[in-house]
N, C-alpha and C. Protein backbone atom coordinates (compact mmCIF):
# COMPACT_ATOMS: atom_id res chain seq x y z
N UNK A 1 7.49 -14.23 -36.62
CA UNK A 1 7.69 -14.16 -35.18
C UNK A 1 7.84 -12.70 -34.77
N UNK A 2 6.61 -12.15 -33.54
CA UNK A 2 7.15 -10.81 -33.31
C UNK A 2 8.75 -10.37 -32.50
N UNK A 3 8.81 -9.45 -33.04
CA UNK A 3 10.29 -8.69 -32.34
C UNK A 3 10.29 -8.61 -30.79
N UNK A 4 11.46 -9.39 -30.48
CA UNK A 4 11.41 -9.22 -28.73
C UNK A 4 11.19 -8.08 -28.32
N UNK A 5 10.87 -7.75 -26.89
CA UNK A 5 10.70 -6.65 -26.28
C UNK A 5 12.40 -6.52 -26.07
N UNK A 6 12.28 -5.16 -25.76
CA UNK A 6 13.54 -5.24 -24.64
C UNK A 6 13.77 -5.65 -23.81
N UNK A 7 12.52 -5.52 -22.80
CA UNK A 7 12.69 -6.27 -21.44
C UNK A 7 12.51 -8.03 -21.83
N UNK A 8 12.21 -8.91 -22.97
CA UNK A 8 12.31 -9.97 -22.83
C UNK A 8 14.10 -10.10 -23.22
N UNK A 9 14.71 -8.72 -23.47
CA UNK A 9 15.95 -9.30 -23.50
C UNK A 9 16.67 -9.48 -22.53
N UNK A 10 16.52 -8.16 -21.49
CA UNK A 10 16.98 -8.00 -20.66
C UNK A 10 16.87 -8.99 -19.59
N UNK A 11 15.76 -9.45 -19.53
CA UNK A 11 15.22 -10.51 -18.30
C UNK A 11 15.89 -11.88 -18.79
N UNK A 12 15.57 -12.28 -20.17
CA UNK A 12 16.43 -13.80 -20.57
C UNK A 12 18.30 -13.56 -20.50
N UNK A 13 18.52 -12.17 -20.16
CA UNK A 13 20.41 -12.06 -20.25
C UNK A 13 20.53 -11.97 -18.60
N UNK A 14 19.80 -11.72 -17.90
CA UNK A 14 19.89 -11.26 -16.31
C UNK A 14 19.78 -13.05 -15.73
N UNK A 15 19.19 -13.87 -16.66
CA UNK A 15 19.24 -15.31 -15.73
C UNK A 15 20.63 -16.41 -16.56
N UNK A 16 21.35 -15.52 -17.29
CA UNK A 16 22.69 -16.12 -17.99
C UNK A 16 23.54 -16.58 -16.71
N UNK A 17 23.76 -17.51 -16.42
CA UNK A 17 24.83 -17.30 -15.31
C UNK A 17 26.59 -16.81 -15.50
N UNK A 18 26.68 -17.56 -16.83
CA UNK A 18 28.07 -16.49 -16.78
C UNK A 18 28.24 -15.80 -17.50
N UNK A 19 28.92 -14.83 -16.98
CA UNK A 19 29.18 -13.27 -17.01
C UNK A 19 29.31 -13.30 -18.42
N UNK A 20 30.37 -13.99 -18.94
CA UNK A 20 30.81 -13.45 -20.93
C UNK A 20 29.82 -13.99 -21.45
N UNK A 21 28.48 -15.01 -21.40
CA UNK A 21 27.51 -15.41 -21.80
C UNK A 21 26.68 -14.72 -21.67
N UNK A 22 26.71 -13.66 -20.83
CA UNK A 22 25.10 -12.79 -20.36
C UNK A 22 25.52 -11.90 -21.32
N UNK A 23 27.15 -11.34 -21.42
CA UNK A 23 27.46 -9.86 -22.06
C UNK A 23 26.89 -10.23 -23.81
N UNK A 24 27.36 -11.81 -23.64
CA UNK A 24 26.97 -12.28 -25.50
C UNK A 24 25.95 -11.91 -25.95
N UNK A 25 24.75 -12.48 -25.02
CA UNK A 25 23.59 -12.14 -25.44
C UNK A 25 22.99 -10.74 -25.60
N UNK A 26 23.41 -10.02 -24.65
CA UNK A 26 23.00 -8.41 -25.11
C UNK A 26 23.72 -8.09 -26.24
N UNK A 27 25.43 -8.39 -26.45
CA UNK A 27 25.79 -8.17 -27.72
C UNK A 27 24.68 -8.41 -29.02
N UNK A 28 24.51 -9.98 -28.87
CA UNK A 28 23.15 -10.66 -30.16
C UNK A 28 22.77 -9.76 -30.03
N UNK A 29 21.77 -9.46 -29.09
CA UNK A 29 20.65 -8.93 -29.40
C UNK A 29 20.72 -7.06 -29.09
N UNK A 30 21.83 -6.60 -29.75
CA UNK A 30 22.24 -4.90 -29.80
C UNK A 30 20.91 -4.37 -30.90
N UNK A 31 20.94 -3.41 -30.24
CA UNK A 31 20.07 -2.39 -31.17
C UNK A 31 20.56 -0.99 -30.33
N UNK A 32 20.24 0.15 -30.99
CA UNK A 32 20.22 1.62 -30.48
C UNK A 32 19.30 1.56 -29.45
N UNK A 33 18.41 1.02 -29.70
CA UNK A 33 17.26 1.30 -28.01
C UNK A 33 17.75 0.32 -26.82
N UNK A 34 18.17 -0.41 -27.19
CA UNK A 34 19.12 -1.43 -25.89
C UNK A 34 19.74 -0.55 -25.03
N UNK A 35 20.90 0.01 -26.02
CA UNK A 35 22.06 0.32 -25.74
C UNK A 35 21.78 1.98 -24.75
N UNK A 36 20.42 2.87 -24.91
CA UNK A 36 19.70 4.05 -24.74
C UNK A 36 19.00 3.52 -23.40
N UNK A 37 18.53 2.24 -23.40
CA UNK A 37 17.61 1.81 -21.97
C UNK A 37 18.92 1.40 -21.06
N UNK A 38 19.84 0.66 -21.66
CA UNK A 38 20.80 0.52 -20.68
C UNK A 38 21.53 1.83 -20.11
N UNK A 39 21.85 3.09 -20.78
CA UNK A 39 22.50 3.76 -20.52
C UNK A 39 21.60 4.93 -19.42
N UNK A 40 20.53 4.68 -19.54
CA UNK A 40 19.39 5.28 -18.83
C UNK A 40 19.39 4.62 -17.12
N UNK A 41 19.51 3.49 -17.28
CA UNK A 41 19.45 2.78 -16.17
C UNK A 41 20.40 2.73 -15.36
N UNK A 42 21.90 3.01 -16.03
CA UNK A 42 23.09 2.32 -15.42
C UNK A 42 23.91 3.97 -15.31
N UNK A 43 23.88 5.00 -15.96
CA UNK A 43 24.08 5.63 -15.69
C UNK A 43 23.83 6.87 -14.47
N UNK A 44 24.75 7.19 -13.66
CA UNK A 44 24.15 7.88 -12.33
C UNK A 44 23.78 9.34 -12.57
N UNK A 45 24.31 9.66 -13.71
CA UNK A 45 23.68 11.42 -13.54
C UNK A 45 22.08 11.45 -14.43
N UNK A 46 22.10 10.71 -14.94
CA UNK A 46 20.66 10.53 -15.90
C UNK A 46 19.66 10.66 -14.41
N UNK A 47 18.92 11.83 -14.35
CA UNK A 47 18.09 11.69 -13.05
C UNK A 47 16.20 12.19 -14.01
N UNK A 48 15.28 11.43 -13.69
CA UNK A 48 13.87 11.62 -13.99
C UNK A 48 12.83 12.58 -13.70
N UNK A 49 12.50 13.40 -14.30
CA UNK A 49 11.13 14.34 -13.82
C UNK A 49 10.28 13.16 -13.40
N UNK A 50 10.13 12.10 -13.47
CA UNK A 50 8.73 11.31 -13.59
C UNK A 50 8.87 10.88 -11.92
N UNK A 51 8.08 10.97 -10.86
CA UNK A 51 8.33 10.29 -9.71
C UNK A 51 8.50 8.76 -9.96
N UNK A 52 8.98 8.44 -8.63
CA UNK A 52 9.81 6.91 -8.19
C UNK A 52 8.56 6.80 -8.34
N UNK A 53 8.40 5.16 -8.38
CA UNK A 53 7.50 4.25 -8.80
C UNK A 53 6.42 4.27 -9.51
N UNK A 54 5.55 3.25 -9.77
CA UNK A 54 4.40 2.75 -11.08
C UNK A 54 3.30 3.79 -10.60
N UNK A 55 2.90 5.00 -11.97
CA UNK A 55 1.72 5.77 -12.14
C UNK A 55 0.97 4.85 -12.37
N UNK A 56 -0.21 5.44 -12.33
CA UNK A 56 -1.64 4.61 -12.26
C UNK A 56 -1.83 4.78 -14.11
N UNK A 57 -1.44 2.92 -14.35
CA UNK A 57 -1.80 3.17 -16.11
C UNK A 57 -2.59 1.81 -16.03
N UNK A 58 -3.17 1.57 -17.53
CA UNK A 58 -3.64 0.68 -18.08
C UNK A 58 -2.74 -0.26 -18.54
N UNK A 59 -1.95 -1.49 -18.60
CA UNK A 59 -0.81 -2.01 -19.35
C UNK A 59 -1.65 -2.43 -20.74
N UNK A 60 -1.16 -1.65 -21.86
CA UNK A 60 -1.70 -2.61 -23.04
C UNK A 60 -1.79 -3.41 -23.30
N UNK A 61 -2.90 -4.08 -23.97
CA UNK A 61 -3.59 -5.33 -24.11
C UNK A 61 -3.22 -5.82 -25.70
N UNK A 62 -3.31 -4.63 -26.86
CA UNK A 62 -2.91 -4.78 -27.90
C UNK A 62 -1.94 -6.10 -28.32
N UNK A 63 -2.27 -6.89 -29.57
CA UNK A 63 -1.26 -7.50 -30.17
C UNK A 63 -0.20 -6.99 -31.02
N UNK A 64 0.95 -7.43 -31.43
CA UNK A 64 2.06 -6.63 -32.05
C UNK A 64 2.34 -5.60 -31.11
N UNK A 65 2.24 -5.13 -30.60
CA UNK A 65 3.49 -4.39 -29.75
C UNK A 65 5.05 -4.26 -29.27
N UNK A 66 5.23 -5.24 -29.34
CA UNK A 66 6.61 -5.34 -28.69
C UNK A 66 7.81 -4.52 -29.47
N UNK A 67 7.51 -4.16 -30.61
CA UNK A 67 8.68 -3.68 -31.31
C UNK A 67 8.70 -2.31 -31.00
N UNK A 68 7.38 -1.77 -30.01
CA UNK A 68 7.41 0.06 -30.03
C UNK A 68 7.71 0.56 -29.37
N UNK A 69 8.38 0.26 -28.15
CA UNK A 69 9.34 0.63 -27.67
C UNK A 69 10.56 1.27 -28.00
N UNK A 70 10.69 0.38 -29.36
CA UNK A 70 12.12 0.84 -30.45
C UNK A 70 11.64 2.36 -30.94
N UNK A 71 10.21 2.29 -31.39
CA UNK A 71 9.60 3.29 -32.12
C UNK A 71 10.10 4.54 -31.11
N UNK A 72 9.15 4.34 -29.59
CA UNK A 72 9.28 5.64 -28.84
C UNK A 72 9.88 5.85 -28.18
N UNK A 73 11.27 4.86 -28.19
CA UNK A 73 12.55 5.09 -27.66
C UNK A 73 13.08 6.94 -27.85
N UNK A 74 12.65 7.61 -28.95
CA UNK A 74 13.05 8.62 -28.98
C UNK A 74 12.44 9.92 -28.34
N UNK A 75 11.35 9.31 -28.11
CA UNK A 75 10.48 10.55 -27.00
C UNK A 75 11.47 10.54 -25.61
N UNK A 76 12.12 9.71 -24.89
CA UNK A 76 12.21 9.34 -23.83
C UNK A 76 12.72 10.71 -23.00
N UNK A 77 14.00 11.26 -24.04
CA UNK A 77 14.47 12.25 -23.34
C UNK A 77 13.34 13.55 -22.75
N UNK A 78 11.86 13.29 -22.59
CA UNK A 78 11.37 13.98 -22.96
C UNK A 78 11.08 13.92 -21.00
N UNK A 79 10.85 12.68 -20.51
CA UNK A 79 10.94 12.52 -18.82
C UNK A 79 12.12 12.81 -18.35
N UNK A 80 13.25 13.53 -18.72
CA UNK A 80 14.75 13.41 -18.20
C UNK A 80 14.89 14.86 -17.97
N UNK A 81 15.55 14.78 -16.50
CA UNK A 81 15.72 16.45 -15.96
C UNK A 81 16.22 17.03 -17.07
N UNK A 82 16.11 18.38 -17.13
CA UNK A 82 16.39 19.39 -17.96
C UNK A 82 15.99 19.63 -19.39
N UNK A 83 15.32 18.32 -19.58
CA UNK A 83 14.97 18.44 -21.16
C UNK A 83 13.57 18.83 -21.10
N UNK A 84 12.67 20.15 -21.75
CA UNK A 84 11.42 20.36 -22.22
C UNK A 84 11.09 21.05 -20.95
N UNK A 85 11.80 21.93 -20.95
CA UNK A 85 11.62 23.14 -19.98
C UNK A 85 10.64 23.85 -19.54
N UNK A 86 9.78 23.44 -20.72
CA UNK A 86 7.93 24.57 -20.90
C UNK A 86 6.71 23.42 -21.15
N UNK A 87 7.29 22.09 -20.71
CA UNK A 87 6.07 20.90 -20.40
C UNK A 87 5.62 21.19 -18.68
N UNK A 88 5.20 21.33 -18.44
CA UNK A 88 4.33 20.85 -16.95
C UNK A 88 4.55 19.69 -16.48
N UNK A 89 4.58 19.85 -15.11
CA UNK A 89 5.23 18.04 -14.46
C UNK A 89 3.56 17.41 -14.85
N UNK A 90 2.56 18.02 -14.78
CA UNK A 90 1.62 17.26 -14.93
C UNK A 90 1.50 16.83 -16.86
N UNK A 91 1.51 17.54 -17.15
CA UNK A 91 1.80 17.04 -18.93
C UNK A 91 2.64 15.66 -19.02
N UNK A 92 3.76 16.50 -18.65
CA UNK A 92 4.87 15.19 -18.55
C UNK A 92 4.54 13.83 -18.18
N UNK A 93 3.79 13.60 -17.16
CA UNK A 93 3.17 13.04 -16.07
C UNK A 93 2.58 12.00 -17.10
N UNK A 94 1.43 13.03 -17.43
CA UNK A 94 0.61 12.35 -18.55
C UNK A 94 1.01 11.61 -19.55
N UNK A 95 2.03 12.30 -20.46
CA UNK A 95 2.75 11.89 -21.40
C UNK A 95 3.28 10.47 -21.16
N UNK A 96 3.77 10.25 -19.89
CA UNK A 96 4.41 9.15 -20.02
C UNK A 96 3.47 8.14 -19.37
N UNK A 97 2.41 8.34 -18.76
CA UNK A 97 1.47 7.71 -18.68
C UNK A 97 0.63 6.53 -19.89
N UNK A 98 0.64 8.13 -21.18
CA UNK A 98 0.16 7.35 -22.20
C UNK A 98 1.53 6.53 -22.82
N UNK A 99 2.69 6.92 -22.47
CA UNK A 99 3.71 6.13 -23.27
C UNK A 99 3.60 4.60 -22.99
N UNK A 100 3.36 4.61 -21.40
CA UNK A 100 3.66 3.26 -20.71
C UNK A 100 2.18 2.31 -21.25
N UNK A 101 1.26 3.03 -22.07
CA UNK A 101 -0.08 2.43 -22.06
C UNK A 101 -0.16 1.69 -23.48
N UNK A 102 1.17 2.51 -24.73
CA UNK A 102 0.80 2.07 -25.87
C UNK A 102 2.26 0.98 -26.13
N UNK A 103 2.91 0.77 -25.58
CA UNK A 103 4.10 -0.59 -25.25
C UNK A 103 3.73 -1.33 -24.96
N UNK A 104 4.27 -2.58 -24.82
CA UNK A 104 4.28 -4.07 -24.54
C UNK A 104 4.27 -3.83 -22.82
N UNK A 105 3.40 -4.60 -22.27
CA UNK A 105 3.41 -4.38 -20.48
C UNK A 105 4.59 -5.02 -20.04
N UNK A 106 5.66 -5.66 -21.24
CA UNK A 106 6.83 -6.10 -19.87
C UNK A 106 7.70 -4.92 -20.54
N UNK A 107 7.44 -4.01 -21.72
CA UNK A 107 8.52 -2.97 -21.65
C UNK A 107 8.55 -2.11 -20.78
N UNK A 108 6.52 -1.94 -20.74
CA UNK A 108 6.43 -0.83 -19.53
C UNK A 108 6.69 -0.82 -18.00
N UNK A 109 6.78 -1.96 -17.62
CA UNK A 109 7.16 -2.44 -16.25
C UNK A 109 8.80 -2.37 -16.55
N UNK A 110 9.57 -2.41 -17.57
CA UNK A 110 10.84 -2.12 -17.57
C UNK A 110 10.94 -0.55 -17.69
N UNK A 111 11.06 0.34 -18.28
CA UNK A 111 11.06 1.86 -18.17
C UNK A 111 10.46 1.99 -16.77
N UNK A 112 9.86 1.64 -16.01
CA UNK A 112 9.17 1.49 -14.45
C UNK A 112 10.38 1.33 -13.62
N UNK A 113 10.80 0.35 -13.75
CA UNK A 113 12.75 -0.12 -13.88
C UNK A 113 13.51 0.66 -13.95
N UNK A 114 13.49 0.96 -15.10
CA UNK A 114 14.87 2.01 -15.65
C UNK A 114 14.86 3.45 -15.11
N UNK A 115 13.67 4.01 -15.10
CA UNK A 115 13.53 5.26 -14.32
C UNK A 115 13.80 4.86 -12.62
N UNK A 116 13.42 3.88 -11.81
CA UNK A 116 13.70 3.97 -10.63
C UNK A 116 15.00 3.36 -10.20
N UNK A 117 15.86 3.16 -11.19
CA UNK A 117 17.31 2.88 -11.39
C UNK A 117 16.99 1.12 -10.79
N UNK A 118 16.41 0.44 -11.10
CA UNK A 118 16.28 -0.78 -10.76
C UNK A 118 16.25 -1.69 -11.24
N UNK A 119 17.51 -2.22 -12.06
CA UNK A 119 17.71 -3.36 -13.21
C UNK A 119 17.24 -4.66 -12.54
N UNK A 120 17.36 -5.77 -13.17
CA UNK A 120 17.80 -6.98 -12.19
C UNK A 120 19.70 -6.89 -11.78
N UNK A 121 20.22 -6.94 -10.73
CA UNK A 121 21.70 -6.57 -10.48
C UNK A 121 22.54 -7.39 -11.02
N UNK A 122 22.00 -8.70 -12.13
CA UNK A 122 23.17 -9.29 -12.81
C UNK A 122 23.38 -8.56 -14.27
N UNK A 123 22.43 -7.11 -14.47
CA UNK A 123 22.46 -6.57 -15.45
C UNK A 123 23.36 -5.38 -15.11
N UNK A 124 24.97 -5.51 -14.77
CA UNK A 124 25.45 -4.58 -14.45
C UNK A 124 26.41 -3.78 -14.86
N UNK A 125 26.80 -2.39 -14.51
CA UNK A 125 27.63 -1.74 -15.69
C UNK A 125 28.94 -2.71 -15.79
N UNK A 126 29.94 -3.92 -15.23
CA UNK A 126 30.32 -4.70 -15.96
C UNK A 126 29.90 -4.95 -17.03
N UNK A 127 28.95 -5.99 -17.25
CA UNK A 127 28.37 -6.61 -17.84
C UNK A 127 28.10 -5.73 -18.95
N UNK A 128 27.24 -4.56 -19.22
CA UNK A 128 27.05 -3.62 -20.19
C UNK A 128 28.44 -3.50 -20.87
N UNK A 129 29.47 -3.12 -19.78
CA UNK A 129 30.69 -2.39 -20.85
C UNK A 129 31.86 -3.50 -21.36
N UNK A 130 30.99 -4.98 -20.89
CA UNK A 130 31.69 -6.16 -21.93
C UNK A 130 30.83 -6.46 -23.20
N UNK A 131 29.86 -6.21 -23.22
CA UNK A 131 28.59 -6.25 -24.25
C UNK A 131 29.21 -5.44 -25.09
N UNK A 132 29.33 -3.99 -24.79
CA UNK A 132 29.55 -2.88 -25.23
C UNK A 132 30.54 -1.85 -24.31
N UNK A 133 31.65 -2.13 -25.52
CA UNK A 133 32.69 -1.34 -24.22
C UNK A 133 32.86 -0.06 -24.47
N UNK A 134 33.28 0.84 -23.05
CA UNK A 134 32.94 2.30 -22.85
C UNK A 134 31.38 2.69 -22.88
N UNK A 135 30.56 2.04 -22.79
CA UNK A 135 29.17 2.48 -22.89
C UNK A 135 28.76 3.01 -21.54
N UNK A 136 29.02 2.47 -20.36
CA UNK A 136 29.04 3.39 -19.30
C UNK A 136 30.34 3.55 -18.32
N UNK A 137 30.45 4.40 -17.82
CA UNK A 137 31.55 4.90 -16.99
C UNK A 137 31.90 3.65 -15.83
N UNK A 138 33.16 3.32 -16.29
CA UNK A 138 33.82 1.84 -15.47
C UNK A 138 33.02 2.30 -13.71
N UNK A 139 33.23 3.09 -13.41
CA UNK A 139 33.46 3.41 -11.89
C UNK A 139 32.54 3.17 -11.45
N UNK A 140 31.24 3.58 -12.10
CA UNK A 140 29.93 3.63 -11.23
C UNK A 140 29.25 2.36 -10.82
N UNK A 141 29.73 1.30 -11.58
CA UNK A 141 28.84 0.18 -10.64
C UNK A 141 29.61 -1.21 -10.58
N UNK A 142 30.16 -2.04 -9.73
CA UNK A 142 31.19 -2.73 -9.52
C UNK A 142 30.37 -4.58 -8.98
N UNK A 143 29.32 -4.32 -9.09
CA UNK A 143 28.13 -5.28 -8.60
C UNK A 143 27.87 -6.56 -10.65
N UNK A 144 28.08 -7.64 -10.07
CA UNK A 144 27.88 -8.35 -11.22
C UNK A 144 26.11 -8.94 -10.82
């Protein structure tokens, strides 16, 4: 069986209706790239070189994908203000163009998400910091 996406996690924990059942399931299903997309999303100073909304990409068609997200979870910091000082917004641009092209199309429509700070709102920093506590700053989001 292939490896869920992230976003099939995120989307099957966002229709949990209660709250310690939604936090369970992100618990199950923890990994380092979860915990990196959530903190991307839910956090307020994390701000994007990449403009608000969907660049003009191809969504991959490829089979097996879903696990590479995990893979290029580590490029990410690479769209995030201040990091890669001597890329070009158009490089950059590009870069994540091809990122969003070689992922699973519901990861890439999630990083689409996560950069325009737009979870589903039952995915909220509650919810994250019962999953995982202290993972984001209590204050910033009070919305279940």
């Amino acid at each position: 069986m292939p490896r869920q996406t992230i976003a099939q996690i995120i989307e099957t924990a966002s229709k949990i209706e209660v709250i310690e059942d939604r936090a369970q399931y992100l618990r199950d299903n923890d990994s380092s790239t979860l915990r990196y997309i959530l903190e991307l999303a839910l956090v307020p100073g994390v701000e994007w070189e990449i403009p608000e909304g969907a660049p003009p990409f191809k969504p991959c068609e490829y089979l097996d994908v879903e696990g590479r997200l995990h893979q290029e979870a580590r490029t990410l910091y690479m769209y995030l203000k201040g990091n890669q000082p001597g890329l070009t917004q158009l490089k950059r641009e590009m870069l994540f163009i091809g990122l969003l092209e070689s992922i699973d199309k519901r990861d890439a429509n999630l990083l689409i998400a996560v950069k325009d700070k737009k979870l589903p709102r039952t995915i909220s920093t509650k919810v994250v910091n019962l999953a995982f506590p202290g993972l984001i700053n209590e204050q910033v989001d009070q919305a279940e």
